[in-house]
Protein backbone atom coordinates (compact mmCIF):
# COMPACT_ATOMS: atom_id res chain seq x y z
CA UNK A 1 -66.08 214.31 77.77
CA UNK A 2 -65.19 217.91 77.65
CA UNK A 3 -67.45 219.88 76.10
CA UNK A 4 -65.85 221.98 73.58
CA UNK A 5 -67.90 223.73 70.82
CA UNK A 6 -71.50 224.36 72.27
CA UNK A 7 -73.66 224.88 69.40
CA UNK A 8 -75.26 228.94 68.67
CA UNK A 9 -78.19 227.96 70.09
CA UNK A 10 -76.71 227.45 73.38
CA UNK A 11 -74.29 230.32 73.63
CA UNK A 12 -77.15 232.80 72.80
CA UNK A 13 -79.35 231.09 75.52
CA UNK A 14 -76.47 231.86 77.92
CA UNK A 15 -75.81 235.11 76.59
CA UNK A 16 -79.85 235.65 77.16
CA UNK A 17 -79.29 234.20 80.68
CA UNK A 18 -76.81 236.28 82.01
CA UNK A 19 -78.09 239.52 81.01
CA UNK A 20 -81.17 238.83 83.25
CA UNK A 21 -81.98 240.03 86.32
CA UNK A 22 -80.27 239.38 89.35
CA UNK A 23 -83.18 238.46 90.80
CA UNK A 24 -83.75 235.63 87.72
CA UNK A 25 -80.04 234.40 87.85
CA UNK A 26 -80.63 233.66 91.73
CA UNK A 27 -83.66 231.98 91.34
CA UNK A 28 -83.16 228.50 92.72
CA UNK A 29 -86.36 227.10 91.21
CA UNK A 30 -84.38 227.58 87.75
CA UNK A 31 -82.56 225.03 86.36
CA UNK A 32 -78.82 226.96 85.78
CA UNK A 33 -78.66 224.73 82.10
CA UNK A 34 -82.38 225.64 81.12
CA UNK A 35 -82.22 228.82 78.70
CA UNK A 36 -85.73 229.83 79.51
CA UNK A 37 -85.52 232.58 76.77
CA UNK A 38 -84.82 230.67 73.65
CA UNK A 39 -88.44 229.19 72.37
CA UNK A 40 -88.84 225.47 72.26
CA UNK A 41 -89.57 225.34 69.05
CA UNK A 42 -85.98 227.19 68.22
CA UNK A 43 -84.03 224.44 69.86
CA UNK A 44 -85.71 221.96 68.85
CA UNK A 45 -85.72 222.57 64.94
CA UNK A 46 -82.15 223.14 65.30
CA UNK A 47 -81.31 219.96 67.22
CA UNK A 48 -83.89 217.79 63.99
CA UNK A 49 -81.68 219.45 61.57
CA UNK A 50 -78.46 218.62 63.43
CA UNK A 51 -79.09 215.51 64.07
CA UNK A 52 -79.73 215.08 60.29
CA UNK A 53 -76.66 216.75 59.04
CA UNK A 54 -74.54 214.85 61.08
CA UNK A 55 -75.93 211.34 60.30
CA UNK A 56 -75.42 212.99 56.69
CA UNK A 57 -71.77 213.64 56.82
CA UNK A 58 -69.14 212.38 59.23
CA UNK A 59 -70.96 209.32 59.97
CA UNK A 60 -72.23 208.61 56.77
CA UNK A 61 -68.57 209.47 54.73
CA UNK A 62 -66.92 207.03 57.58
CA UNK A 63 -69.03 204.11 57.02
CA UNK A 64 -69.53 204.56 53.56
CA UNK A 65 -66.04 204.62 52.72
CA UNK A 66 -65.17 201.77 54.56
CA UNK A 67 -67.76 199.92 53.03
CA UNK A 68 -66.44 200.59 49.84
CA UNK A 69 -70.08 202.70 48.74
CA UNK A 70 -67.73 205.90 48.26
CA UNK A 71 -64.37 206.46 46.98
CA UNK A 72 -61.75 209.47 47.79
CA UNK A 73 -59.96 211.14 45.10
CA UNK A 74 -58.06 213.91 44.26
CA UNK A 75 -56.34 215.03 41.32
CA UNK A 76 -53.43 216.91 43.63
CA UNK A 77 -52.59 216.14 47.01
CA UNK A 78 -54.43 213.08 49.06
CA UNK A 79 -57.18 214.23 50.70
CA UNK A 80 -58.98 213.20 53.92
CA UNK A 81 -61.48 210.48 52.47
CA UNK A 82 -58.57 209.13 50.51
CA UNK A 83 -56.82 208.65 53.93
CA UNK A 84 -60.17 207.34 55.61
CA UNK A 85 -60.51 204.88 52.45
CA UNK A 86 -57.38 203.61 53.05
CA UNK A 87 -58.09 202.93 57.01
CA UNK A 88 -56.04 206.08 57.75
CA UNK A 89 -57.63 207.10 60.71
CA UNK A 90 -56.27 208.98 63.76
CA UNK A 91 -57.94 209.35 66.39
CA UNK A 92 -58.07 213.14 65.62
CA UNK A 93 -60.59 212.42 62.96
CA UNK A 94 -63.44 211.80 65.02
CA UNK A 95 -63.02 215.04 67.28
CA UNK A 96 -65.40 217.06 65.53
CA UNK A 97 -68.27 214.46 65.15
CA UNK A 98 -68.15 213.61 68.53
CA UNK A 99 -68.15 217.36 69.46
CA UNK A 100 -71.57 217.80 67.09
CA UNK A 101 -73.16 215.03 69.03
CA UNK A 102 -72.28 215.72 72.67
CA UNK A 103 -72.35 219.60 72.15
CA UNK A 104 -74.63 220.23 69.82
CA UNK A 105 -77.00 217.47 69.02
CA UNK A 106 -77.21 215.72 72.47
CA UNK A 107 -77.49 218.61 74.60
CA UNK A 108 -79.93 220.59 72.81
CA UNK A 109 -82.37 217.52 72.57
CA UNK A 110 -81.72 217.18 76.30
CA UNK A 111 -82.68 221.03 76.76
CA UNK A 112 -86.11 220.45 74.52
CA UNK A 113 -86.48 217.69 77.29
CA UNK A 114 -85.90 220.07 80.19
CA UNK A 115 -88.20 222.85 78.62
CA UNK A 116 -91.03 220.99 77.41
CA UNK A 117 -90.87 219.35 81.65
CA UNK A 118 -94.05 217.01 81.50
CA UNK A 119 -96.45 219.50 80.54
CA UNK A 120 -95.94 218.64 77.16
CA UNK A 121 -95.03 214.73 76.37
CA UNK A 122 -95.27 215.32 72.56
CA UNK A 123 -92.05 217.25 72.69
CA UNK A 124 -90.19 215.43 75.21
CA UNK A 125 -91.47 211.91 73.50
CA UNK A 126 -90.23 213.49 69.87
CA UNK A 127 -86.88 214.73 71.76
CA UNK A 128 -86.43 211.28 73.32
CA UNK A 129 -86.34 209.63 69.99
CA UNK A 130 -83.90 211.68 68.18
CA UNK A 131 -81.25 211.08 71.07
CA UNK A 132 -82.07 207.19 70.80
CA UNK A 133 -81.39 207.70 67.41
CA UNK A 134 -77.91 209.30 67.86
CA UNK A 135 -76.70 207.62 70.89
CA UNK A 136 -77.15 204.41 68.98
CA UNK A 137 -75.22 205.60 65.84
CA UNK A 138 -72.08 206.70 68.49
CA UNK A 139 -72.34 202.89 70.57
CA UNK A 140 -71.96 201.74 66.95
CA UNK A 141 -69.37 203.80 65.53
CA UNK A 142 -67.14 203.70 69.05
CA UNK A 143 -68.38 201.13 71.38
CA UNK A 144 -68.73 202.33 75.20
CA UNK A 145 -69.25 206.11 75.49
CA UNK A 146 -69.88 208.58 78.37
CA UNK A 147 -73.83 208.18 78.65
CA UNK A 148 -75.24 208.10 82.26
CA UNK A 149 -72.89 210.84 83.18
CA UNK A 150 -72.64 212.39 79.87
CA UNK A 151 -75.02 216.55 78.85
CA UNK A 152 -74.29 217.45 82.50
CA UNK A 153 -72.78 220.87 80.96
CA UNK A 154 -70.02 222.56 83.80
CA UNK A 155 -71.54 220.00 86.86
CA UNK A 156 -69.84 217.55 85.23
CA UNK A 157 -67.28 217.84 82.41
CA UNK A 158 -65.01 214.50 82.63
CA UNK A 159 -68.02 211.79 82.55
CA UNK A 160 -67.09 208.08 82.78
CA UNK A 161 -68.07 205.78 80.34
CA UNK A 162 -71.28 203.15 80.18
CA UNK A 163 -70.91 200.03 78.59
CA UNK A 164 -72.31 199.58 75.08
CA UNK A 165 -74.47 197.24 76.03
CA UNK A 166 -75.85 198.82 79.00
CA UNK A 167 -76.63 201.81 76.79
CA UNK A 168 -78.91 199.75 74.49
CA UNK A 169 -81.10 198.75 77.03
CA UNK A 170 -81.48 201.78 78.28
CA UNK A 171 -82.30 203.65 74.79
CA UNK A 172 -84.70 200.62 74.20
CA UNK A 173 -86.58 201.46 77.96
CA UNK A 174 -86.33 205.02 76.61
CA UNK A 175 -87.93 204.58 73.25
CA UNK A 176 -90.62 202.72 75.20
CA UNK A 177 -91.10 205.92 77.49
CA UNK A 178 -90.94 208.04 74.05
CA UNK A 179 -94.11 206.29 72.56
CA UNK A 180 -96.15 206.85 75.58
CA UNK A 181 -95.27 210.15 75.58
CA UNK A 182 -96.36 210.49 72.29
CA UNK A 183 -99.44 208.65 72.64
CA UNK A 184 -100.43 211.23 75.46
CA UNK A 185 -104.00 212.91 74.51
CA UNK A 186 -102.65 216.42 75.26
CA UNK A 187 -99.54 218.39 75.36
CA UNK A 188 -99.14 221.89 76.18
CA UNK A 189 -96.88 222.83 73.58
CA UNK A 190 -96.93 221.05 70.35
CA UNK A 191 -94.13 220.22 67.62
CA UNK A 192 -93.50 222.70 65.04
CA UNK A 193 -95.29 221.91 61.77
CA UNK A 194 -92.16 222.62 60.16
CA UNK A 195 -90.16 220.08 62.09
CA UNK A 196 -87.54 219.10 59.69
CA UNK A 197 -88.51 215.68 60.38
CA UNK A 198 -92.25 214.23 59.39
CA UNK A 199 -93.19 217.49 58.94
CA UNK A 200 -96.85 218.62 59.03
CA UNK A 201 -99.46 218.81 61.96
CA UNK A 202 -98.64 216.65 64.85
CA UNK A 203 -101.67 214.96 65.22
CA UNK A 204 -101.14 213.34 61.48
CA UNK A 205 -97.36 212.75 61.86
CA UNK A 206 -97.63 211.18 65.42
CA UNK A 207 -98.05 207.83 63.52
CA UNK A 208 -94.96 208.31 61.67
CA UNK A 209 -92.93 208.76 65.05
CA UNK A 210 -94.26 205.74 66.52
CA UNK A 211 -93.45 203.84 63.21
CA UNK A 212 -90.28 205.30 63.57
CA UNK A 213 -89.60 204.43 67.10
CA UNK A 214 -90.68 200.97 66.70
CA UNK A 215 -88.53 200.38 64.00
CA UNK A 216 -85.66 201.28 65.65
CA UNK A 217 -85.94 199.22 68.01
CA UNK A 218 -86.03 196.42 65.82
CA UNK A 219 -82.47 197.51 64.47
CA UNK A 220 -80.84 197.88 68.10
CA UNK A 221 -82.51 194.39 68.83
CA UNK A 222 -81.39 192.85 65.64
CA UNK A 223 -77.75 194.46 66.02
CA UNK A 224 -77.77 192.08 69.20
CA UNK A 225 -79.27 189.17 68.05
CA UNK A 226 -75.88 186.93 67.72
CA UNK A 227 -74.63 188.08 70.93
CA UNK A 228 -78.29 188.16 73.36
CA UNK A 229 -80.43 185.06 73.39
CA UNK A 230 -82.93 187.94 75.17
CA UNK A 231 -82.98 190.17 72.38
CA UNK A 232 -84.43 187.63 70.00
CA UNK A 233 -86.85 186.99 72.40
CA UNK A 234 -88.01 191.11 72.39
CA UNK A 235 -87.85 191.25 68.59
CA UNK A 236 -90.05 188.42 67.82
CA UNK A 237 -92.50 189.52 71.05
CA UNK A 238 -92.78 193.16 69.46
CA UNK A 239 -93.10 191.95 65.81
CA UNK A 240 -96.16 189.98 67.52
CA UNK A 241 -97.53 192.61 69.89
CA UNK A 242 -99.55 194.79 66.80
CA UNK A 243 -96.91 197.52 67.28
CA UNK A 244 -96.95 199.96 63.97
CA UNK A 245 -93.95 199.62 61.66
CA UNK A 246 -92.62 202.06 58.94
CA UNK A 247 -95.33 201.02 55.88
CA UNK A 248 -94.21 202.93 53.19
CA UNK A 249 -90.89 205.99 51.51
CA UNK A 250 -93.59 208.98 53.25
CA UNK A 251 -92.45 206.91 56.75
CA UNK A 252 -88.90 207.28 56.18
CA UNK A 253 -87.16 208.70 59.02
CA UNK A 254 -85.31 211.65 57.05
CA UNK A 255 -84.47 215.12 57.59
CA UNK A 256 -85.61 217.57 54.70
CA UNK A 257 -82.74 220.50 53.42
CA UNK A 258 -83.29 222.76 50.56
CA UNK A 259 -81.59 224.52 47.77
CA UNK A 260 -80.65 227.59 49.80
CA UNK A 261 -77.48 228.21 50.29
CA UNK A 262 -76.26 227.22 53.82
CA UNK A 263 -79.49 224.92 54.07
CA UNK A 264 -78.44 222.74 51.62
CA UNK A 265 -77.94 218.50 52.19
CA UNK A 266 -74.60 217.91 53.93
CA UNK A 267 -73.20 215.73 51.19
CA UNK A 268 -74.12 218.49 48.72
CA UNK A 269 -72.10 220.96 50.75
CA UNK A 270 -69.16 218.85 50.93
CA UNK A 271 -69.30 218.61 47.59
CA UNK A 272 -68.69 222.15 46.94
CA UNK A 273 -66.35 222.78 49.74
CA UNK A 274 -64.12 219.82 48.19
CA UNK A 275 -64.86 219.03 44.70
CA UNK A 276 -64.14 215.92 43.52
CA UNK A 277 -63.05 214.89 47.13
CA UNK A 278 -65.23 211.77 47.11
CA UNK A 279 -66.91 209.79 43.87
CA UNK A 280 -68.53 206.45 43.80
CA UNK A 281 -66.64 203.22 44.48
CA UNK A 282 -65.45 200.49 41.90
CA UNK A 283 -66.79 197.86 44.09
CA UNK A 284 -70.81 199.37 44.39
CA UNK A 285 -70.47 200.41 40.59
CA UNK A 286 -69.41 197.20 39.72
CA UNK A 287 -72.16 195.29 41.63
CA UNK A 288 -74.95 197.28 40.50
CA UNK A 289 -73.57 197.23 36.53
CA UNK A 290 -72.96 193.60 36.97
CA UNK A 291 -77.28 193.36 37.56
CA UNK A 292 -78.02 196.35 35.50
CA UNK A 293 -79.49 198.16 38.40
CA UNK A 294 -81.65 200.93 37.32
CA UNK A 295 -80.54 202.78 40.58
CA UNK A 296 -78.01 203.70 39.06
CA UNK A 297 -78.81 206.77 37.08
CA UNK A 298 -79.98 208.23 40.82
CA UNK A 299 -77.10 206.87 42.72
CA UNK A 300 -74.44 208.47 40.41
CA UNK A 301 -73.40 210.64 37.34
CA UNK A 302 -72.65 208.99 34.27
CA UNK A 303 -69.30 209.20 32.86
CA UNK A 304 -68.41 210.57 30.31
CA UNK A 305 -71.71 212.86 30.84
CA UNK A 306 -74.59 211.73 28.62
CA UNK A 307 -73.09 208.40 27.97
CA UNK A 308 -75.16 205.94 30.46
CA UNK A 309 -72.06 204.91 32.26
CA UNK A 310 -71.32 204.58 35.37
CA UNK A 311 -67.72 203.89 36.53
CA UNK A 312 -66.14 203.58 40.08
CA UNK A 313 -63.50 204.51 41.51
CA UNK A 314 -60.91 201.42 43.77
CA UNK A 315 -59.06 202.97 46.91
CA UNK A 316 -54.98 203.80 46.13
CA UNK A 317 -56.61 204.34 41.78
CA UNK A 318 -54.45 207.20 40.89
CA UNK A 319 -55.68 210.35 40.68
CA UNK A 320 -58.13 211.41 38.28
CA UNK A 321 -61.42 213.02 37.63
CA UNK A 322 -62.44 210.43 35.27
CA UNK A 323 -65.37 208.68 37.82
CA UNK A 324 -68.86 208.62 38.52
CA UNK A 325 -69.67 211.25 41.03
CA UNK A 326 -72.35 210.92 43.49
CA UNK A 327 -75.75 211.54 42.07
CA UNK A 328 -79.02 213.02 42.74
CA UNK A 329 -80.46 210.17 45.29
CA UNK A 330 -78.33 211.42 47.82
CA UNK A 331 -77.67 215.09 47.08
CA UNK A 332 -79.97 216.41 45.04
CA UNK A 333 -79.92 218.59 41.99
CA UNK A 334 -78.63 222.02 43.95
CA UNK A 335 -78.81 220.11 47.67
CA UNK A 336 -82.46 219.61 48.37
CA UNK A 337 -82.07 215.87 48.97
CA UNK A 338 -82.94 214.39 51.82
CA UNK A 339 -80.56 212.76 54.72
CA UNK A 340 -82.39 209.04 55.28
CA UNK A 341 -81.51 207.68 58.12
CA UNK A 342 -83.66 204.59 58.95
CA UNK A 343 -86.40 203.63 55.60
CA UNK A 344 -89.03 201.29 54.45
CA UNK A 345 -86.47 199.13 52.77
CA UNK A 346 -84.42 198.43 55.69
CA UNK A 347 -87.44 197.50 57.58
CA UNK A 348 -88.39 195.15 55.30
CA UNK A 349 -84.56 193.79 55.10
CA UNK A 350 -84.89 193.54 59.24
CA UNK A 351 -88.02 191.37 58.62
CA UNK A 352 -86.50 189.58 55.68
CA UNK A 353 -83.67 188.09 58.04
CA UNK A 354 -85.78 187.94 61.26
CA UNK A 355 -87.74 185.50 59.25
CA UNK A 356 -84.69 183.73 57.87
CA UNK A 357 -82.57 183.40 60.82
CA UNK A 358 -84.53 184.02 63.89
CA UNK A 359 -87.99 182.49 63.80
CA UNK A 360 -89.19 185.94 63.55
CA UNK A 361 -93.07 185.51 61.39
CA UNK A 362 -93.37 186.40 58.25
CA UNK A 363 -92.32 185.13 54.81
CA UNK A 364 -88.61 185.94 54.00
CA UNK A 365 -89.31 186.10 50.87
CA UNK A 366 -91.90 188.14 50.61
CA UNK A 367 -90.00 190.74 52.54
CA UNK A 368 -87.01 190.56 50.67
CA UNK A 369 -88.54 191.71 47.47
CA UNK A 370 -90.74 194.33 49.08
CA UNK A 371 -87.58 195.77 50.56
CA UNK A 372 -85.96 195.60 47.02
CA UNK A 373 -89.26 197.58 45.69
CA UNK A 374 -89.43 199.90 48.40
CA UNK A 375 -85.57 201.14 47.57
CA UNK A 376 -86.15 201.52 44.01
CA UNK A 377 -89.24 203.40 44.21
CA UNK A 378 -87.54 205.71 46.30
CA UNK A 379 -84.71 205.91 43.73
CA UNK A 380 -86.90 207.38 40.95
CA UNK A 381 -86.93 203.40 39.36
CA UNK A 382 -90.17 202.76 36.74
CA UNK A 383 -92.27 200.09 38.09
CA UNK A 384 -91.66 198.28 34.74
CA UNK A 385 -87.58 198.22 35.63
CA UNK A 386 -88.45 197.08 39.37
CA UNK A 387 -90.46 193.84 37.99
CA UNK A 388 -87.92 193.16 35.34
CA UNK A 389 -84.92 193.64 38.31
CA UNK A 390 -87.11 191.42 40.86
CA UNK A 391 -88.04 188.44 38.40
CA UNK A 392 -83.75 188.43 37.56
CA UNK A 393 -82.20 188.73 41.07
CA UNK A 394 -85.37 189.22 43.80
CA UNK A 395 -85.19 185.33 44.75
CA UNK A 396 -83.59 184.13 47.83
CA UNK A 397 -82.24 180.44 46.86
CA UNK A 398 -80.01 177.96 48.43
CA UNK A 399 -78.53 177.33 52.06
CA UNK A 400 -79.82 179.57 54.93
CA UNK A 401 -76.20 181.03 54.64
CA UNK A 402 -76.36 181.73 50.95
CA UNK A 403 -80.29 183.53 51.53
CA UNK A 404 -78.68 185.74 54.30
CA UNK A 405 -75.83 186.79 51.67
CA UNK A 406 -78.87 188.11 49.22
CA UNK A 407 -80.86 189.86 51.70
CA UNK A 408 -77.38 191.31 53.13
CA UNK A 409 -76.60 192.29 49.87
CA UNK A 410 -79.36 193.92 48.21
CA UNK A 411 -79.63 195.79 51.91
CA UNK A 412 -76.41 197.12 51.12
CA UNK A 413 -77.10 198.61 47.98
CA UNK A 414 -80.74 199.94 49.03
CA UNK A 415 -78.53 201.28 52.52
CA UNK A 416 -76.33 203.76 50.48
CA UNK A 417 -74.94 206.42 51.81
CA UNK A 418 -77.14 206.02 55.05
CA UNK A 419 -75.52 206.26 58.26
CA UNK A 420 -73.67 203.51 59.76
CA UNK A 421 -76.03 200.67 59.10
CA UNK A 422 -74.32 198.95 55.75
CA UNK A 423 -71.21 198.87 58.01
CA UNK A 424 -73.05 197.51 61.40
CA UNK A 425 -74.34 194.93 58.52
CA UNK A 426 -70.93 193.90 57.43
CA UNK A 427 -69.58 193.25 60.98
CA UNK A 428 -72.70 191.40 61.88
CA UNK A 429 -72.87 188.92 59.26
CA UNK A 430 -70.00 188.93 56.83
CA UNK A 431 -71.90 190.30 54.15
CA UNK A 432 -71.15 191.49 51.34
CA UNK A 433 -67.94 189.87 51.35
CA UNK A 434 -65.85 192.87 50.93
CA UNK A 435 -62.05 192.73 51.31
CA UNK A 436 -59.32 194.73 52.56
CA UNK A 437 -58.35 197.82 49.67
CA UNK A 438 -55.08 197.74 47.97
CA UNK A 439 -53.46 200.59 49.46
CA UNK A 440 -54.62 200.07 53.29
CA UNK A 441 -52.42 200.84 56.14
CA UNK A 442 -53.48 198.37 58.26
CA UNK A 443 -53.97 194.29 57.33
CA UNK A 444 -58.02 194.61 57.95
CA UNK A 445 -61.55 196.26 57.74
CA UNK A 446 -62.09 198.57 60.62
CA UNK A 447 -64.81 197.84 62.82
CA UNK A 448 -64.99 200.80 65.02
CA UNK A 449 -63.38 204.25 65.32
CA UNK A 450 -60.50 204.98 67.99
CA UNK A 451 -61.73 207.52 70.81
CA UNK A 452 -61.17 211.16 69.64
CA UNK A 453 -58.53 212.34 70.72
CA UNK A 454 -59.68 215.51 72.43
CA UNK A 455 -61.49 213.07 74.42
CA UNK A 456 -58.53 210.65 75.89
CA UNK A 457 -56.25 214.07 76.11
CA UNK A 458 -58.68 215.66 78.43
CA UNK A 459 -61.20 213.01 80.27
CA UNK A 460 -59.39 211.59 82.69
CA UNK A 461 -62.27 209.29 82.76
CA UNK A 462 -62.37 208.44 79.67
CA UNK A 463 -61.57 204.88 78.30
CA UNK A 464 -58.27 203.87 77.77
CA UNK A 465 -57.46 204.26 73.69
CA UNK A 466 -57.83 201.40 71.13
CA UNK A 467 -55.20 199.57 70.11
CA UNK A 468 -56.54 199.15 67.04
CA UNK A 469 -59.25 199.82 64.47
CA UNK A 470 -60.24 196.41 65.22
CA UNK A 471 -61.82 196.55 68.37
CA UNK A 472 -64.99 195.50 68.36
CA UNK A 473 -68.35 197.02 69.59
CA UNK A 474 -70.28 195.00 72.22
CA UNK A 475 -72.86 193.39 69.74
CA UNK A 476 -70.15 192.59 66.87
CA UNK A 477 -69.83 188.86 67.28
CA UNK A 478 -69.36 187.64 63.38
């Protein structure tokens, strides 16, 4: 993996570094990638926010376009979400979001790691996390990626690759090693209580990052359920150990953006860059008007404005501006929404099928209508609306198969716009049973990206290319 763009963070820590002192650039007790000038604190707000605006927009306009959550349109030429909609994707389309998370996200996380050195395990724990976070979004968006060998800066610029699985286990030892470093009774330096994620004093948002961190690992563990009799095993063994779960919208993992220009929520600033570029999808629209989902008035714009309607848009509908754009849940009014990444509902979903289909404890039930709660509170919805929802559509009914489909489904709708996961859903179970767009160039659903192609150009390492969209990631067995 060459590294390409290295973020501003790192070229002004090397610009700091070599105007030093001869003396200070010899030093072989300094680590020639540690920019011992730039404050922790710096990188490490910079790498929270990054790792939030890039879970907000290449990862979340890939999935959510293949899952049919967002729409591209245009009313000129066809645009790049039109093309992604349609399955038109080179491998030149992932070059830049793999260049944000190697060169940008990754590697200043690692540097927070290096600098905070194990006099303060708050830091490195917090640090630890984030990269769990992203490595797993890249395993699950590309398969095997450069990992072991990968944030070596010049010592090592043509890393090979680790297997996807092998990566899992190791971001599930890591999280382990996170929450013990977060547990630790003192740290030298501590977390900014303006981290863009759980902001506030440390010692009251340390709870939320061990939430957080134990809830991940229940997604990587249910991602490989189907395929590893052992993670099934680990899930229900940590669902039974007392560990702390997400409990309620303040635990959702999100990153926080404002209305300042420049600062604003990723999809918010697409938006403006491209108006009209993307708009809600037919098949969401239709779903949620078919169950009068009072999400909807978050979710999306009415159209006509004023008229309380919502209308998608298919992939290959000619071009118009006549659709529902994306609302206020996901971009806010002038871009102060936040990016979720993992939330309360999804936990509750995770528990919901754990209960159904793995022997996990707990009532499936139970957690399938909390997780339907949880989303609409966090969607604005009255309580009144959520009862009236629940008592129409919040009971699982049927075969096993026909429960899973529910839980799947309402997960979907509660998963909008988030990262990855409603996609990672549909290629574990089936669900919901969407089908191949009108206007696709290829005869199925993708169900991982091709390699960028700055990566297979110059890694001689690097895995051979895909032949197809259809190669699967290591955990994809439906």
């Amino acid at each position: 993996m060459k590294i390409l763009k290295y973020s501003t963070l790192v070229l002004a820590a090397t610009a700091l570094l070599t105007s030093s002192s001869c003396k200070k650039a010899l030093d072989i007790n300094t680590s020639p990638n540690l920019p011992s000038d730039v404050p922790i604190n710096t990188l490490y707000s910079g790498a929270a926010t990054s790792v939030g605006f890039t879970a907000g927009s290449d990862f979340s306009r890939f999935s959510s376009l293949i899952m049919q959550q967002f729409a591209g349109q245009t009313t000129g030429g066809l645009t790049q979400p039109q093309q992604w909609a349609y399955y038109l994707i080179a491998p030149t389309d992932g070059n830049t979001l793999w260049a944000n998370c190697y060169s940008t996200v990754l590697v200043n996380l690692d540097l927070v790691v290096q600098k905070a050195g194990t006099a303060s395990p708050h830091y490195t724990g917090v640090a630890k996390l984030l990269e769990a976070y992203t490595y797993s979004l890249m395993v699950d968006t590309w398969g095997d990626i450069p990992y072991s060998e990968a944030l070596k800066l010049t010592s090592n610029l043509n890393p090979h690759y680790d297997a996807g699985q092998t990566i899992y286990t190791s971001l599930l030892a890591n999280i382990d090693a996170a929450i013990t470093e977060i547990n630790a009774t003192s740290s030298a330096l501590e977390v900014p209580d303006s981290s863009p994620i759980y902001p506030g004093p440390f010692s009251q948002t340390k709870p939320q990052w061990i939430k957080f961190a134990n809830t991940l690992k229940l997604r990587l563990l249910l991602h490989e359920s189907k395929k590893n009799a052992a993670a099934v095993t680990a899930l229900n063994t940590l669902l039974s150990s007392g560990a702390q779960f997400l409990a309620n919208n303040g635990d959702n993992f999100s990153a926080g953006f404002t209305s300042t220009p420049n600062a604003q929520n990723p999809a918010y600033q697409f938006d403006l860059d491209r108006v009209g570029n993307i708009v809600a999808n037919k098949y969401i629209v239709d779903k949620m008007n078919n169950s009068s989902d009072p999400r909807r008035a978050s979710y999306f714009t009415d159209f006509p404005t004023g008229s309380g309607l919502y209308v998608g848009s298919a992939s290959g509908d000619d071009p118009s501006a006549d659709f529902s754009k994306l609302g206020t849940y996901l971009e806010g009014t002038t871009g102060e929404a936040p990016v979720r990444m993992l939330t309360f509902a999804e936990y509750n979903f995770i528990r919901a099928e754990a209960a159904l289909t793995l022997g996990a404890p707990g009532d499936a039930q139970a957690f399938f209508q909390a997780g339907i709660t949880a989303s609409m509170t966090d969607a604005g919805v009255a309580s009144g609306d959520i009862t009236t929802y629940i008592t129409a559509h919040g009971t699982l009914a049927g075969t096993t198969a026909n429960k899973l489909e529910q839980i799947i489904n309402e997960k979907y709708l509660a998963s909008f716009g988030i990262a990855v996961e409603q996609w990672s859903d549909w290629r574990r179970t089936g669900y919901p049973t969407i089908s191949v767009v009108k206007s696709a160039v290829v005869p199925y659903i993708p169900r991982s990206l091709y390699y960028p192609e700055t990566e297979t150009d110059l890694n001689p390492n690097a895995n051979k290319q895909k032949s197809g969209l259809d190669a699967r990631v290591f955990w994809d067995a439906q």
